[in-house]
C-alpha atoms as a PDB file:
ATOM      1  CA  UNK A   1       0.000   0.000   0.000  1.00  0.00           C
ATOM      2  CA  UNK A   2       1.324   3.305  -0.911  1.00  0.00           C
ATOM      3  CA  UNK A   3       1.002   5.857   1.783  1.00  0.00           C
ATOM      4  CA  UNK A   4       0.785  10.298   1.322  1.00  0.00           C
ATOM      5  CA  UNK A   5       1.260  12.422   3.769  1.00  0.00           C
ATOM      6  CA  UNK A   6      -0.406  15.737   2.797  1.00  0.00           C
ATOM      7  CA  UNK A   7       0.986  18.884   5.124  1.00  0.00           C
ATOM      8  CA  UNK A   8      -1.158  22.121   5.713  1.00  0.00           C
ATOM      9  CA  UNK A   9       1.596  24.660   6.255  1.00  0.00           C
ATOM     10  CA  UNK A  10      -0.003  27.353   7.988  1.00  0.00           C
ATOM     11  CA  UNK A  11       2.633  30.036   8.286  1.00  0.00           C
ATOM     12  CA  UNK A  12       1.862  33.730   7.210  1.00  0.00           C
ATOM     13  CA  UNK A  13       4.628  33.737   5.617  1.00  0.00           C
ATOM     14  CA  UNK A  14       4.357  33.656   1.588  1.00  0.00           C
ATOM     15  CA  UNK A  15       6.554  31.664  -0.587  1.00  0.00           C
ATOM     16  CA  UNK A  16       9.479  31.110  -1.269  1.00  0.00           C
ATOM     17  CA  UNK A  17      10.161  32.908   2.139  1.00  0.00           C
ATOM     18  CA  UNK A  18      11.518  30.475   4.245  1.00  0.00           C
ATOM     19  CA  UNK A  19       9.568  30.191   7.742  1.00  0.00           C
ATOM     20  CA  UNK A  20      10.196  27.990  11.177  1.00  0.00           C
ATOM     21  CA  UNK A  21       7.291  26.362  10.065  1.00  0.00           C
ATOM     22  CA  UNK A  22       8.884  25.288   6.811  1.00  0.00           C
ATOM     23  CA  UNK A  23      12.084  24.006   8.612  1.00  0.00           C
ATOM     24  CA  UNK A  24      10.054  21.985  11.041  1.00  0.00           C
ATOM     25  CA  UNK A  25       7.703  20.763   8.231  1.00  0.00           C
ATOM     26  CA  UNK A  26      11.053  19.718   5.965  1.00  0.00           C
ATOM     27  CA  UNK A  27      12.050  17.620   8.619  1.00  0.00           C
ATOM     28  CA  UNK A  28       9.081  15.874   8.892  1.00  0.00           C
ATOM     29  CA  UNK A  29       8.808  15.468   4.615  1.00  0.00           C
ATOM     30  CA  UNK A  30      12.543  14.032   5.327  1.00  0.00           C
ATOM     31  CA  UNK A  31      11.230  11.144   7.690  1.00  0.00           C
ATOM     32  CA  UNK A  32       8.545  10.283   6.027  1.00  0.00           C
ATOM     33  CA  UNK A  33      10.475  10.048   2.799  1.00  0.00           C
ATOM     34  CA  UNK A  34      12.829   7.960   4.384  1.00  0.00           C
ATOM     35  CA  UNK A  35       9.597   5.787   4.789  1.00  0.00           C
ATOM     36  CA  UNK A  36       8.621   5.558   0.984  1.00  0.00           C
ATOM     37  CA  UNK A  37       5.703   8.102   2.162  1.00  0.00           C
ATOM     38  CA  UNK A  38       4.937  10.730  -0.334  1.00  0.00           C
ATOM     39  CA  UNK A  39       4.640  13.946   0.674  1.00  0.00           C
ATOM     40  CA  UNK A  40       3.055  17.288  -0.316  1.00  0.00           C
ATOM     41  CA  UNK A  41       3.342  19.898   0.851  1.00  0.00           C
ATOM     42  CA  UNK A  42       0.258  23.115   0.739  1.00  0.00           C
ATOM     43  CA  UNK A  43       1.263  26.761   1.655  1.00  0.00           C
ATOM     44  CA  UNK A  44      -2.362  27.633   2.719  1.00  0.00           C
ATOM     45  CA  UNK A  45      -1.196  31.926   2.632  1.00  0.00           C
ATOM     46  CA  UNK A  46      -0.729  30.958  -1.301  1.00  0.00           C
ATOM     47  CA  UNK A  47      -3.904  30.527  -1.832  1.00  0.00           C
ATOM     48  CA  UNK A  48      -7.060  32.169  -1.630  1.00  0.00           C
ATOM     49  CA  UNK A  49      -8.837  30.635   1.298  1.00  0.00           C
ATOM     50  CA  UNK A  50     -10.716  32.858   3.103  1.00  0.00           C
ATOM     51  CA  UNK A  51     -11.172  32.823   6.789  1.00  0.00           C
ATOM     52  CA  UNK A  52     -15.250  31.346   7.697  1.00  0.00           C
ATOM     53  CA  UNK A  53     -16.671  28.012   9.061  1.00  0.00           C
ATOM     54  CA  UNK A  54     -18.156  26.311   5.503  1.00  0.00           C
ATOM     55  CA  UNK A  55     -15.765  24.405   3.426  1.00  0.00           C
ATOM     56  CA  UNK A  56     -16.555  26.900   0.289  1.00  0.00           C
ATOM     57  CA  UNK A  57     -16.708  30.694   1.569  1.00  0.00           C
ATOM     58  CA  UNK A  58     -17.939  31.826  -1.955  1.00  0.00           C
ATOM     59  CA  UNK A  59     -16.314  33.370  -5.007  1.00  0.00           C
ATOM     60  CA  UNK A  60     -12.777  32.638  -5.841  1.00  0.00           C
ATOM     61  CA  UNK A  61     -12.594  30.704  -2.384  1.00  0.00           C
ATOM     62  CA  UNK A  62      -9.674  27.887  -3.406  1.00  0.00           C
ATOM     63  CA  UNK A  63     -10.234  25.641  -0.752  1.00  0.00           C
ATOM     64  CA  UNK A  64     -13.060  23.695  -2.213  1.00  0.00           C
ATOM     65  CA  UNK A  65     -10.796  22.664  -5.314  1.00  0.00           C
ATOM     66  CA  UNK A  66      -7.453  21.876  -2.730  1.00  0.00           C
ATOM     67  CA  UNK A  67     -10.106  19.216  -0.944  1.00  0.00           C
ATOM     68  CA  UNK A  68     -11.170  18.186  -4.082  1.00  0.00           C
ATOM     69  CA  UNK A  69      -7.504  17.302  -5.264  1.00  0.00           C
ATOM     70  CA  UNK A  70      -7.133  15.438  -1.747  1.00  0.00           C
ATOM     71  CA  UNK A  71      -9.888  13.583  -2.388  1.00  0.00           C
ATOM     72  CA  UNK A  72      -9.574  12.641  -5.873  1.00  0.00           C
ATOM     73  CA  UNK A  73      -5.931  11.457  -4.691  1.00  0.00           C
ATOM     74  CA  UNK A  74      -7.364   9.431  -1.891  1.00  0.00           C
ATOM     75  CA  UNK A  75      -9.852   7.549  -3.736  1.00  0.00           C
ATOM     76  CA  UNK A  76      -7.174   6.702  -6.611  1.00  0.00           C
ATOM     77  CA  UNK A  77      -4.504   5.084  -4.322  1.00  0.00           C
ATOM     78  CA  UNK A  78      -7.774   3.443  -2.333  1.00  0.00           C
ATOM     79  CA  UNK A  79      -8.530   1.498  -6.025  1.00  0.00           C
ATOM     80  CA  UNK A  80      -5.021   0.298  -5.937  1.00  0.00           C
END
């Protein structure tokens, strides 16, 4: 079974600007690596996601398609 790690990095800090966050989260994409995990990685403060409690705030809200992506990714490795 293959395994993904996805990663919310929630800094405020755009990229490439290089965060605490982003060092801690590097080391973690290292380990699981090491693992045969794949990793991604998602720099929420690239996108537009704004702040509210539905999973799609609306107009140009980006979120809905990043869950999409996660889920579409999900169900393919499940159907191997």
């Amino acid at each position: 079974m293959n395994l993904k790690a996805v990663i919310l990095n929630c800094t405020l800090k755009r990229s490439p600007e290089i965060s605490n966050t982003r060092a801690l989260i590097d080391k973690a994409v290292k380990l699981f690596q090491e693992k045969g995990v794949e990793t991604e990685v998602i720099q929420v403060v690239d996108h537009n996601i704004p702040f509210g409690i539905s999973s799609d705030e609306g107009d140009g809200d980006e979120w809905p398609e990043i869950l999409k992506n996660r889920e579409t990714s999900q169900r393919t490795s499940d159907s191997h």
